[in-house]
N, C-alpha and C. Protein backbone atom coordinates (compact mmCIF):
# COMPACT_ATOMS: atom_id res chain seq x y z
N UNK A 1 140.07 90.15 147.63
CA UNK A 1 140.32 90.39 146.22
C UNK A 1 139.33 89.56 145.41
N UNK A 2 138.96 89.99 144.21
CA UNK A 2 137.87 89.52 143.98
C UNK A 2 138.21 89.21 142.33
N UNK A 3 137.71 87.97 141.72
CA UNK A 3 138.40 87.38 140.72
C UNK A 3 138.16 88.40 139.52
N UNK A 4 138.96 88.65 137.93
CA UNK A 4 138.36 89.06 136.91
C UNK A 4 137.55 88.31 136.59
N UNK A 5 136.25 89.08 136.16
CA UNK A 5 135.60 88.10 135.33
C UNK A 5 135.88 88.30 133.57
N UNK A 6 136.30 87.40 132.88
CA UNK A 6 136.61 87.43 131.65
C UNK A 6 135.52 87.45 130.82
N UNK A 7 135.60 87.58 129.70
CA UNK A 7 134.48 87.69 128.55
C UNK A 7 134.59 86.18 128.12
N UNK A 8 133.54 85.86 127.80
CA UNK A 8 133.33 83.87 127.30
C UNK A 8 133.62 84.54 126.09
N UNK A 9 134.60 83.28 125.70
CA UNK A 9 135.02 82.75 124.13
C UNK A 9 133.31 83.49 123.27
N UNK A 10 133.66 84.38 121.82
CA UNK A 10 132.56 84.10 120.90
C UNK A 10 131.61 85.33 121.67
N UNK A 11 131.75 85.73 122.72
CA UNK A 11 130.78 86.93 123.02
C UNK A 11 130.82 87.85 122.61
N UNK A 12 130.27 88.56 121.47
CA UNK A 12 130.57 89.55 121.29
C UNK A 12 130.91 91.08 122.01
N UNK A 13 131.40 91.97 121.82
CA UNK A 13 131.89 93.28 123.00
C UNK A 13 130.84 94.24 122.79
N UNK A 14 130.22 94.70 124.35
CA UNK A 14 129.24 95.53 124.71
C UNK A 14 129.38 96.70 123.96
N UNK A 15 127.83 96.99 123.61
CA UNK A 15 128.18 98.51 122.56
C UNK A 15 128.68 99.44 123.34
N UNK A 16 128.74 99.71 124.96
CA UNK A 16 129.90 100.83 125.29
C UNK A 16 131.08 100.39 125.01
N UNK A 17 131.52 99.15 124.94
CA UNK A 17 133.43 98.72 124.41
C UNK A 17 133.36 99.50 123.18
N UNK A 18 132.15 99.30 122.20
CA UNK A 18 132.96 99.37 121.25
C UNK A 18 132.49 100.42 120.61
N UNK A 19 132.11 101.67 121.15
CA UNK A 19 131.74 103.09 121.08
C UNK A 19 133.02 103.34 121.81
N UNK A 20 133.67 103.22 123.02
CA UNK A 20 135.09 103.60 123.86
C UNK A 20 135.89 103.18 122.55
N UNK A 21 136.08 102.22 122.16
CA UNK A 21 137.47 101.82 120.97
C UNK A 21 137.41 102.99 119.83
N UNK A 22 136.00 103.22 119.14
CA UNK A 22 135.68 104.05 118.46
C UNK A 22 136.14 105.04 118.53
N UNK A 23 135.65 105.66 119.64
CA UNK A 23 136.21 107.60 120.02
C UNK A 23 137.83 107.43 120.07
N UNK A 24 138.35 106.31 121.01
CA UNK A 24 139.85 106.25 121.33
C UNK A 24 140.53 106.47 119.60
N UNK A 25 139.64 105.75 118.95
CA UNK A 25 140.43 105.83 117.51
C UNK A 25 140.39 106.84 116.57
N UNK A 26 139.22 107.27 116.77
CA UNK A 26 138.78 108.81 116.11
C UNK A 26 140.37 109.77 117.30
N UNK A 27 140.21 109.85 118.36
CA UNK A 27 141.01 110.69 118.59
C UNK A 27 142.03 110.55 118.47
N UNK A 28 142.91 109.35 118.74
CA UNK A 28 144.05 109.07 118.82
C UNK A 28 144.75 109.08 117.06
N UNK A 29 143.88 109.09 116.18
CA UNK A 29 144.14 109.89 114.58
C UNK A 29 144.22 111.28 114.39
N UNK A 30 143.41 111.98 114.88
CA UNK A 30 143.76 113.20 115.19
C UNK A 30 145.02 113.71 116.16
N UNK A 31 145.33 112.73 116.97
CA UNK A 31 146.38 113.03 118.04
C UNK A 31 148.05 112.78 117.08
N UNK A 32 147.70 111.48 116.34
CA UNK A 32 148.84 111.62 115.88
C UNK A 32 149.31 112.99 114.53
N UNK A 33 148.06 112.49 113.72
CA UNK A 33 148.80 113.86 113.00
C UNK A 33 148.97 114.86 113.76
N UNK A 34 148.57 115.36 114.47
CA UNK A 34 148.90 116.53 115.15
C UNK A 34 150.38 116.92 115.78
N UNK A 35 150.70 115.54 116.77
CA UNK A 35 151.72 115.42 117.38
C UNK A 35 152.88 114.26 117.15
N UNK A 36 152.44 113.24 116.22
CA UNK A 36 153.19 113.01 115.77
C UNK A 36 153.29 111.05 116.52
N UNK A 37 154.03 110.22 116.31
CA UNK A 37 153.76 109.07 117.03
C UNK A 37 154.07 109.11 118.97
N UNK A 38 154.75 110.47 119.25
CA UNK A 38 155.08 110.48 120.20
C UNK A 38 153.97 110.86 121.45
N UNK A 39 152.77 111.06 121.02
CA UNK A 39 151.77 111.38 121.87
C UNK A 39 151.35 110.67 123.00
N UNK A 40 151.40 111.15 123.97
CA UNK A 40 150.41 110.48 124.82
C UNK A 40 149.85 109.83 125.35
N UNK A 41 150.11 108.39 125.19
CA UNK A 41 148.72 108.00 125.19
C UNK A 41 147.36 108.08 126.31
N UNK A 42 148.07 108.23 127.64
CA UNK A 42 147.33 108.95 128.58
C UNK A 42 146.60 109.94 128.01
N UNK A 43 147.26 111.07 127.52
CA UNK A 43 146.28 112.30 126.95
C UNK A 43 145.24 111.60 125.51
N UNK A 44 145.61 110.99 124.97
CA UNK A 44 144.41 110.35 124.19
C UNK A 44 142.99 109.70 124.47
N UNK A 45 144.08 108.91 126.03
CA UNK A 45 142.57 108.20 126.63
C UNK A 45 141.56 109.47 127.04
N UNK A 46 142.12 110.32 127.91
CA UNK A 46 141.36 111.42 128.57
C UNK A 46 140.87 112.19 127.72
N UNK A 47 141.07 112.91 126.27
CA UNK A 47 140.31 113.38 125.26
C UNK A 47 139.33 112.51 124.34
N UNK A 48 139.69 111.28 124.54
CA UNK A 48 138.32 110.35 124.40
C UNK A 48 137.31 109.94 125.11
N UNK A 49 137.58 110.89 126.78
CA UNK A 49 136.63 110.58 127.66
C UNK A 49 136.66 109.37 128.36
N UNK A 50 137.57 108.68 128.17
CA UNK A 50 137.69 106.70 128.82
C UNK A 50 139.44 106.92 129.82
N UNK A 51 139.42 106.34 130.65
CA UNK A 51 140.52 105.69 131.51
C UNK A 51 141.94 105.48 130.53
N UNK A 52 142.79 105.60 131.17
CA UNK A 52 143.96 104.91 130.52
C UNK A 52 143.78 103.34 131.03
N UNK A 53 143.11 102.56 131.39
CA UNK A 53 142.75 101.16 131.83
C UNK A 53 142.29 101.24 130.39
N UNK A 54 141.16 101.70 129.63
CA UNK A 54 140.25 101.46 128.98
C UNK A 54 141.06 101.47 127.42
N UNK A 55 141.76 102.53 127.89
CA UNK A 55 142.48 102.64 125.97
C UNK A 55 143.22 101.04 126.00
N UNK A 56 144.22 100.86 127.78
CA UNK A 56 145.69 100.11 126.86
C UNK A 56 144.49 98.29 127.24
N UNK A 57 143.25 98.06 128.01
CA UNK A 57 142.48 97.18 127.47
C UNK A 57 142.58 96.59 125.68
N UNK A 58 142.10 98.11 125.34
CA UNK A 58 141.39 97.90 123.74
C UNK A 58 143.26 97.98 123.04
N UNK A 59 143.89 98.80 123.33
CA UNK A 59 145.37 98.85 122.76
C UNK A 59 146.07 98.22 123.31
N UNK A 60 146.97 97.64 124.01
CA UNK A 60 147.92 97.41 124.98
C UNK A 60 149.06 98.04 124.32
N UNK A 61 149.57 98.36 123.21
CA UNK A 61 150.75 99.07 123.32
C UNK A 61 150.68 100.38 122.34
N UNK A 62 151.22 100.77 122.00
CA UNK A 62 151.30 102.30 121.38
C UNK A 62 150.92 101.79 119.65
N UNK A 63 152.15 100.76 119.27
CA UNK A 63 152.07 100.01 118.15
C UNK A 63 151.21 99.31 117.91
N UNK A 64 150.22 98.79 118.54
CA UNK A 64 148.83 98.02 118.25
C UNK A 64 147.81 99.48 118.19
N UNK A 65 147.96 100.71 118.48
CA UNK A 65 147.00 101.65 118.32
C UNK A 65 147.31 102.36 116.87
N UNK A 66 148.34 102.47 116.84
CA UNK A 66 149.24 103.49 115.59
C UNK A 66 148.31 102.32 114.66
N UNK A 67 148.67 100.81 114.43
CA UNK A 67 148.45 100.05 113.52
C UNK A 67 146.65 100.04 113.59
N UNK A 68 146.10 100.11 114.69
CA UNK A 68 144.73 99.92 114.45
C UNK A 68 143.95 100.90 113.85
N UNK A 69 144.23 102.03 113.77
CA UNK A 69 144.18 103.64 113.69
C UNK A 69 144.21 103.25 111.99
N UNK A 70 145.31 102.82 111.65
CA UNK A 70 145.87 102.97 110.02
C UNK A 70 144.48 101.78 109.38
N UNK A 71 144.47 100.83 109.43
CA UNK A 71 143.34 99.70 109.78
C UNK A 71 142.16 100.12 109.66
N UNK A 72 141.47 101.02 110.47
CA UNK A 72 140.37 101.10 110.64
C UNK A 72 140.22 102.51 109.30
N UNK A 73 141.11 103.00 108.86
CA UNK A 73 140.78 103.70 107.44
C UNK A 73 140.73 103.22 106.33
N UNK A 74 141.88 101.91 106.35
CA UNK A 74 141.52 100.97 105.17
C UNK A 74 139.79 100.28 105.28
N UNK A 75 139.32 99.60 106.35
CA UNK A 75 138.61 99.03 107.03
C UNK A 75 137.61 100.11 106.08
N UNK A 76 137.29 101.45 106.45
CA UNK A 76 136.68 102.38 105.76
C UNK A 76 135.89 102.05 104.48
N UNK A 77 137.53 102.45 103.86
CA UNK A 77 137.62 102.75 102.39
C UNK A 77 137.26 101.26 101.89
N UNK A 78 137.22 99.74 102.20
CA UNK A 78 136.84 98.93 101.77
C UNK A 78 135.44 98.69 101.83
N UNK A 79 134.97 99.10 102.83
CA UNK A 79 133.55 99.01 103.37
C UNK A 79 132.63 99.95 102.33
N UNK A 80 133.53 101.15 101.81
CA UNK A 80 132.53 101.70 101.16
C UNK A 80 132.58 101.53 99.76
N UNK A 81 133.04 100.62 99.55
CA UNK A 81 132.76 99.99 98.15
C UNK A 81 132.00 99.22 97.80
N UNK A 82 131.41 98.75 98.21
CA UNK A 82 130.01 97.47 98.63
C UNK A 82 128.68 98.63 98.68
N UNK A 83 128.79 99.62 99.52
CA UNK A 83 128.11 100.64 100.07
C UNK A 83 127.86 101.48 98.61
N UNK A 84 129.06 101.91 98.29
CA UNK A 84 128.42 102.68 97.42
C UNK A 84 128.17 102.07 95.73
N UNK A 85 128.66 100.57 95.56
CA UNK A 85 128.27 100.14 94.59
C UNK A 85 126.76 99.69 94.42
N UNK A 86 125.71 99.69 95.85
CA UNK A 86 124.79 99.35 95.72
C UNK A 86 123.73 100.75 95.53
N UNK A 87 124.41 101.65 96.34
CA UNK A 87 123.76 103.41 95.99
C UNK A 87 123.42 103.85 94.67
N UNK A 88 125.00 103.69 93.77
CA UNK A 88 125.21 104.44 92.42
C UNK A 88 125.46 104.13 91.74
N UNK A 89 125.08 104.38 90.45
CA UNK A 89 125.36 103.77 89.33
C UNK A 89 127.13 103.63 89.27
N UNK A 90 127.74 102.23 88.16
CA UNK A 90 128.45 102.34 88.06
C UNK A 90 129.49 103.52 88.39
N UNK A 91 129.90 104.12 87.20
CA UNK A 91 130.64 105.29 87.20
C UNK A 91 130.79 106.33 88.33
N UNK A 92 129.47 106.35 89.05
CA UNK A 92 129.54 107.10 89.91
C UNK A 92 129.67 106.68 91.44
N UNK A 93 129.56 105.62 91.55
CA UNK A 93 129.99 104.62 92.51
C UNK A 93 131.72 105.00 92.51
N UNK A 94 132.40 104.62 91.41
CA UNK A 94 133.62 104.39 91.15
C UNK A 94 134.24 105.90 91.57
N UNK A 95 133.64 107.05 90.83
CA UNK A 95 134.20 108.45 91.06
C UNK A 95 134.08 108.44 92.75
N UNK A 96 133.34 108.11 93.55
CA UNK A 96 132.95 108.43 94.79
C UNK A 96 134.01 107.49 95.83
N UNK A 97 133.95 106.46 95.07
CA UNK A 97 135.25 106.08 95.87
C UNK A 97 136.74 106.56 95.60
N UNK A 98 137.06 106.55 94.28
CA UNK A 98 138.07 107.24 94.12
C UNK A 98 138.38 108.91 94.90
N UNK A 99 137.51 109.46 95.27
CA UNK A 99 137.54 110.48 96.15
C UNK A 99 137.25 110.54 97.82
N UNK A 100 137.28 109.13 97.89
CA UNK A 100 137.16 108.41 99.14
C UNK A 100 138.69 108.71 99.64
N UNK A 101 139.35 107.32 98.78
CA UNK A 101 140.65 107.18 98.44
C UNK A 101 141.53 108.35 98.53
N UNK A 102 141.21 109.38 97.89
CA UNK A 102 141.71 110.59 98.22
C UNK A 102 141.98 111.10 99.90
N UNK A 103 140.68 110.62 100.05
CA UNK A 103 141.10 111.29 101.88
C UNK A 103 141.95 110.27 103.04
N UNK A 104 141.70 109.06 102.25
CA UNK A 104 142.71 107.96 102.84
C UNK A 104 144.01 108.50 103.03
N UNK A 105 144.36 108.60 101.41
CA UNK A 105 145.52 109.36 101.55
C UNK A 105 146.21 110.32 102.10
N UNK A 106 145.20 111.13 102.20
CA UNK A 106 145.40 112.52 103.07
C UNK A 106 145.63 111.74 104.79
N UNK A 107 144.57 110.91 104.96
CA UNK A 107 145.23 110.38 106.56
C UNK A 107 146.42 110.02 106.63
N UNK A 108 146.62 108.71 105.31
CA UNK A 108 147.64 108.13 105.79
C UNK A 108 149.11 109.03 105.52
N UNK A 109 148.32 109.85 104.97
CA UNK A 109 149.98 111.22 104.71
C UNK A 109 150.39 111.73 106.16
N UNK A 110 149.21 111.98 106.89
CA UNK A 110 149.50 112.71 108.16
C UNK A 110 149.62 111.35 109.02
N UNK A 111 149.46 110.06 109.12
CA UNK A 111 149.85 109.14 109.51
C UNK A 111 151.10 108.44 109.84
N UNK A 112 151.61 108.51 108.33
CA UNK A 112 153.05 107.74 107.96
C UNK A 112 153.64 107.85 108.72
N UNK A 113 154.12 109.25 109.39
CA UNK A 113 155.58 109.30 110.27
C UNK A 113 155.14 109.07 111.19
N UNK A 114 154.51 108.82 112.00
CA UNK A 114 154.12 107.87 113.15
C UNK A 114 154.01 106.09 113.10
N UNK A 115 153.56 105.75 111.65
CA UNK A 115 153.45 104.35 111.36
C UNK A 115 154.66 104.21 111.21
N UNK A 116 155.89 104.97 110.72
CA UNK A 116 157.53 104.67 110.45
C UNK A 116 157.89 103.78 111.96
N UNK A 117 156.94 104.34 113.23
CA UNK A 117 157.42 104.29 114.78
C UNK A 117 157.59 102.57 114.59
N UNK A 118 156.58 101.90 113.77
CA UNK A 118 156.59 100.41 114.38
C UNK A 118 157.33 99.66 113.83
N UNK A 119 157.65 98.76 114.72
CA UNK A 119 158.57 98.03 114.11
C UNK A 119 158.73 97.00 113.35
N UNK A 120 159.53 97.50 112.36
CA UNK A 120 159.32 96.60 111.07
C UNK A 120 158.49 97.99 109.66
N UNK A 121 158.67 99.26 110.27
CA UNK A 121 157.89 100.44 109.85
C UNK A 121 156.58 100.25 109.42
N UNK A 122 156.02 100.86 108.94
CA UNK A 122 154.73 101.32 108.02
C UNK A 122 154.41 99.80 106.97
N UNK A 123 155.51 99.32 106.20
CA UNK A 123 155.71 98.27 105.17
C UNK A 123 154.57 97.16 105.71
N UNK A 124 155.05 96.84 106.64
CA UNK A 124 154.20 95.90 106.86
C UNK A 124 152.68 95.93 106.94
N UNK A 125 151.95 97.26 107.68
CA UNK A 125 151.06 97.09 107.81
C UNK A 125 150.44 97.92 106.55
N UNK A 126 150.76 98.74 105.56
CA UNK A 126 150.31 98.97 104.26
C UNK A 126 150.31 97.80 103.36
N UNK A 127 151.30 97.05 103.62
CA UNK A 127 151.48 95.74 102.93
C UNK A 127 149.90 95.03 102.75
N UNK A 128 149.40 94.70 104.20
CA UNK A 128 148.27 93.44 104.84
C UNK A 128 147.22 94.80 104.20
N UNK A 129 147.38 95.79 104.24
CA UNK A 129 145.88 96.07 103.51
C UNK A 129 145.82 96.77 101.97
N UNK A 130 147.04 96.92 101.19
CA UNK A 130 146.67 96.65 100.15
C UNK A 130 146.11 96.12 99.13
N UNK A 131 145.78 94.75 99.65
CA UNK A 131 144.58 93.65 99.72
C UNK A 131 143.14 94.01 98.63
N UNK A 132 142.64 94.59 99.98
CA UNK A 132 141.88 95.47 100.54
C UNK A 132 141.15 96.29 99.97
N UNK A 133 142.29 97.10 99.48
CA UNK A 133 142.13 98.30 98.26
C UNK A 133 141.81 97.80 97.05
N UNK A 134 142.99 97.38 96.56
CA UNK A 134 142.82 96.78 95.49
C UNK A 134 141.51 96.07 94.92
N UNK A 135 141.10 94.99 95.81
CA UNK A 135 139.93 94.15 95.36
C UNK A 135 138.62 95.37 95.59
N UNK A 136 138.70 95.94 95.84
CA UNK A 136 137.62 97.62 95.84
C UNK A 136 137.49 98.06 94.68
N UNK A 137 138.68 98.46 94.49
CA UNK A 137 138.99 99.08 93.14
C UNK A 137 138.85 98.44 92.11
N UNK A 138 139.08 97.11 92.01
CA UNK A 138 138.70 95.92 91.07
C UNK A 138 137.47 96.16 90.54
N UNK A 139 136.53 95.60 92.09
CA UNK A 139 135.08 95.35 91.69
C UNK A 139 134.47 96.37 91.36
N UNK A 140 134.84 97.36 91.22
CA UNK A 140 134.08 99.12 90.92
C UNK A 140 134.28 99.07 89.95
N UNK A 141 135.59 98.97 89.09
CA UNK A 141 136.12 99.25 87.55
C UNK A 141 135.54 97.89 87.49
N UNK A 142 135.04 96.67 87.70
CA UNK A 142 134.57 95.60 86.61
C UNK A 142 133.38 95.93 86.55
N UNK A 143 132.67 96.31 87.37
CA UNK A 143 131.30 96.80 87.75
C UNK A 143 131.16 98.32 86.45
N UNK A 144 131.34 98.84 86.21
CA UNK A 144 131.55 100.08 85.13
C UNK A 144 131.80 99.53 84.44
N UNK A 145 133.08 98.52 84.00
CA UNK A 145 133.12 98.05 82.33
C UNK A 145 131.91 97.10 81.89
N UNK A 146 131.30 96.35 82.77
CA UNK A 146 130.69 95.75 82.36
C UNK A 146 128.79 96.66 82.26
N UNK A 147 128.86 97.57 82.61
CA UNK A 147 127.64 98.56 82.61
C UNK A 147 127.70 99.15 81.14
N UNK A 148 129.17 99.04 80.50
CA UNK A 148 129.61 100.00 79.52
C UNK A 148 130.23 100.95 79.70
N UNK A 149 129.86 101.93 80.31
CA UNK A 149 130.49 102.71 80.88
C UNK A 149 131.98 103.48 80.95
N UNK A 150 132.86 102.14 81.32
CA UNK A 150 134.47 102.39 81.15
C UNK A 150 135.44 101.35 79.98
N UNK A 151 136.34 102.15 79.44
CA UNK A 151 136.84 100.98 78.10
C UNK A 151 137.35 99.64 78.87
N UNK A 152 137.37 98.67 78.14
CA UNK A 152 137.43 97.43 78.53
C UNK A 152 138.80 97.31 79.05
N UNK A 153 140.08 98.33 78.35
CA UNK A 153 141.55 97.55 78.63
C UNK A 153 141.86 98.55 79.76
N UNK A 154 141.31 99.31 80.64
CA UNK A 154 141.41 99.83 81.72
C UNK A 154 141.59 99.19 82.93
N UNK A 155 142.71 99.17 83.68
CA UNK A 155 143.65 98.54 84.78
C UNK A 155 143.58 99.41 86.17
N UNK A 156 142.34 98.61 87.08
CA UNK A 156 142.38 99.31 88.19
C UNK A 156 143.25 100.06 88.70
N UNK A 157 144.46 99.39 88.80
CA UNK A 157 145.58 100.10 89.31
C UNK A 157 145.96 101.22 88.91
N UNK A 158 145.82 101.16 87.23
CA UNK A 158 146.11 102.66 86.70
C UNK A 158 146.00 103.89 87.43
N UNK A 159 144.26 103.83 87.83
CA UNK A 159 143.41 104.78 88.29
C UNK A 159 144.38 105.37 89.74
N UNK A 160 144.51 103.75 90.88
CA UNK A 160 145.00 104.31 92.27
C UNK A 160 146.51 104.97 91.69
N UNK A 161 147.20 104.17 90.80
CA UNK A 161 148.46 104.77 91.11
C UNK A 161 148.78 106.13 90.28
N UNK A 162 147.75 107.04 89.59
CA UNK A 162 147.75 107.94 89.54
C UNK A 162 147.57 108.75 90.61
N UNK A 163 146.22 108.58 91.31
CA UNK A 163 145.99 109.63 92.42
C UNK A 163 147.40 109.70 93.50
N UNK A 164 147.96 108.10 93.24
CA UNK A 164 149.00 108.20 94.60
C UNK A 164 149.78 109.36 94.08
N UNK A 165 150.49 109.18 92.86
CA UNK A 165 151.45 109.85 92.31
C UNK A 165 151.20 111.50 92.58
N UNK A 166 149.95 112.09 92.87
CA UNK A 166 149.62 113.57 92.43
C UNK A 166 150.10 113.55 94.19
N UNK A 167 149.56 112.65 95.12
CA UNK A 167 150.10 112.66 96.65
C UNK A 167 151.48 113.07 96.69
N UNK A 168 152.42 112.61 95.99
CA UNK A 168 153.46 112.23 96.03
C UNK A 168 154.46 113.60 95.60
N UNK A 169 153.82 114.29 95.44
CA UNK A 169 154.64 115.36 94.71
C UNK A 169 155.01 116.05 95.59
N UNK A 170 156.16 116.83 95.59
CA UNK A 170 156.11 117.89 96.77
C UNK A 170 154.94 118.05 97.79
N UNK A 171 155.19 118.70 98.49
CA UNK A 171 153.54 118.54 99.15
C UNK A 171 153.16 120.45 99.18
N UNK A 172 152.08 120.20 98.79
CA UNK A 172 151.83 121.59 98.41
C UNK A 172 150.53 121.88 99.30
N UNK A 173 150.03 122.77 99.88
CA UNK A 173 148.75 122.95 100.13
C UNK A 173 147.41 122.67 99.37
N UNK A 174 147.75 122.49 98.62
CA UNK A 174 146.54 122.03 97.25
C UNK A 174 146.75 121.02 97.29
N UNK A 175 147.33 120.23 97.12
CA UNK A 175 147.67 118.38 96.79
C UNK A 175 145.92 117.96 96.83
N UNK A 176 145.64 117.97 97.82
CA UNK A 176 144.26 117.20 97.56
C UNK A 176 143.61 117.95 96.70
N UNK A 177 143.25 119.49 96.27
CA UNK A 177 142.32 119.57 95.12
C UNK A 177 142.73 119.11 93.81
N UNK A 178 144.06 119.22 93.95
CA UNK A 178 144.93 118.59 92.34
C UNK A 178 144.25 117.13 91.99
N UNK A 179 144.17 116.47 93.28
CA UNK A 179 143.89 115.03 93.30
C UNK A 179 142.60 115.13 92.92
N UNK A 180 141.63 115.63 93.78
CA UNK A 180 140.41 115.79 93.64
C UNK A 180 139.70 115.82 91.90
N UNK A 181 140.80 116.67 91.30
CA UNK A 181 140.44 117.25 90.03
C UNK A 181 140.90 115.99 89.13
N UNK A 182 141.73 115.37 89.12
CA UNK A 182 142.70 114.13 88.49
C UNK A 182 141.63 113.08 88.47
N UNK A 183 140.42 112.97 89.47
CA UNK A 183 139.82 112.17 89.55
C UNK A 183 138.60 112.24 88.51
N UNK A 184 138.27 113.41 88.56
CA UNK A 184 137.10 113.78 87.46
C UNK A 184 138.09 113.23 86.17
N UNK A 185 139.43 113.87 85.85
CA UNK A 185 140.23 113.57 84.71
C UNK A 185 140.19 112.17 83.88
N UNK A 186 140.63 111.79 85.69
CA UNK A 186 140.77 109.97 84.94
C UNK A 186 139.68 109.36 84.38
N UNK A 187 137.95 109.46 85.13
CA UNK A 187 136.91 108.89 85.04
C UNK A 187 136.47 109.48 83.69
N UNK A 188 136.59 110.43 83.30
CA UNK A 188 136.43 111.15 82.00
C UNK A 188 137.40 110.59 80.99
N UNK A 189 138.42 110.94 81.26
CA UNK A 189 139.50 110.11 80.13
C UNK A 189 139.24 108.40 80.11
N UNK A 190 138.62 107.54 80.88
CA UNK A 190 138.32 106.29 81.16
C UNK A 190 136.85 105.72 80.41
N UNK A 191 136.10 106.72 79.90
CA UNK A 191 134.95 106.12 79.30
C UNK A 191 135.27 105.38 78.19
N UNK A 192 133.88 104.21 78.06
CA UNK A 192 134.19 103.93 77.25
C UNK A 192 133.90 104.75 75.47
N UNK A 193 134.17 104.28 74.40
CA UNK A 193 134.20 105.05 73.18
C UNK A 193 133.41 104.52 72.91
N UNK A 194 132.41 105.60 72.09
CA UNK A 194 131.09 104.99 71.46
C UNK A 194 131.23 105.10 70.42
C-alpha cells in the first residue's frame, strides 16, 4: 500500500483540479434545476466527464456542492463589476450589471428548491453573499453619480429590490423580459436632471 501524497500547505490546485471543479459546477447547476436537489451525484460526476472520487474530492457532500454551485454565481456577478466598471462608461457599466443580476436570479430561481435541501435552508448561504451584491451595486451607482450621470438621492438597493420584486411575481414565462425591460426603466427613470 502506498502512502497519499497530500498537497503542501499554500500550493496552489493544478489547472486540471480546477477545470474538473469547473465543469462539475457548470453541470451539477444544470443538474439541479433540472432535477431538483435530489440528483445524483454519481450522474453529475459522469456528465462532467470526472470520477465520483473526483466530484466528492472537490465536494464531499451534496450540501457543500448545492452551496458551492449558489457561490460560484454570486462569485460571478461580483467579479463582474470591477470588469465591467473598467469596460463602460458609468451608466452603462451599471445597466450591464443590472442585467447580469437578472440572470442570477433566474439561477437562483431554478436553484432555491434545492438550496431549501441544506441545512439551516437557503438563509444562510444567501445571507454570506448578500455582501457581495450589494457592495457591486454600491460601487456602480457611486461610480454613475459621481460621473453625473445618476441623481444623487438614488439608493442602490432601490434598483436590486425592484428587479427582485418583478422575480417575485407569479412566475410567468416572461418574468425575465419584464425584468429585462424594468431595467432600461429604472436606469432611465434614475438619471440625473439637468
Amino acid at each position: 500500500m502506498t502512502a497519499k501524497r497530500s498537497q503542501p500547505a499554500g500550493r496552489k490546485p493544478r489547472a486540471d483540479a480546477l477545470r474538473n471543479r469547473e465543469r462539475i459546477l457548470d453541470v451539477a447547476k444544470q443538474a439541479f434545476a433540472r432535477s431538483g436537489a435530489e440528483t445524483s451525484l454519481d450522474e453529475i460526476a459522469k456528465q462532467a466527464g470526472v470520477g465520483p472520487g473526483t466530484l466528492y474530492r472537490h465536494f464531499p457532500t451534496r450540501d457543500a456542492l448545492l452551496e458551492a454551485v449558489y457561490r460560484t454565481e454570486v462569485d460571478k456577478l461580483a467579479a463582474a463589476e470591477q470588469k465591467l466598471a473598467q469596460d463602460l462608461p458609468p451608466i452603462e457599466a451599471l445597466r450591464a450589471w443590472m442585467l447580469l443580476f437578472v440572470d442570477y436570479i433566474a439561477a437562483k430561481k431554478i436553484i432555491a428548491p434545492a438550496l431549501n435541501s441544506l441545512v439551516g435552508g437557503q438563509a444562510k448561504v444567501v445571507e454570506a453573499s448578500r455582501t457581495q451584491i450589494w457592495a457591486a451595486i454600491r460601487a456602480l451607482v457611486t461610480r454613475a453619480i459621481e460621473s453625473g450621470d445618476l441623481r444623487k438621492d438614488l439608493d442602490p438597493i432601490d434598483l436590486l429590490g425592484a428587479i427582485v420584486g418583478v422575480a417575485h411575481v407569479p412566475v410567468t414565462p416572461d418574468w425575465e423580459q419584464s425584468a429585462r425591460r424594468l431595467v432600461d426603466i429604472l436606469v432611465t427613470g434614475s438619471r440625473a436632471v439637468v
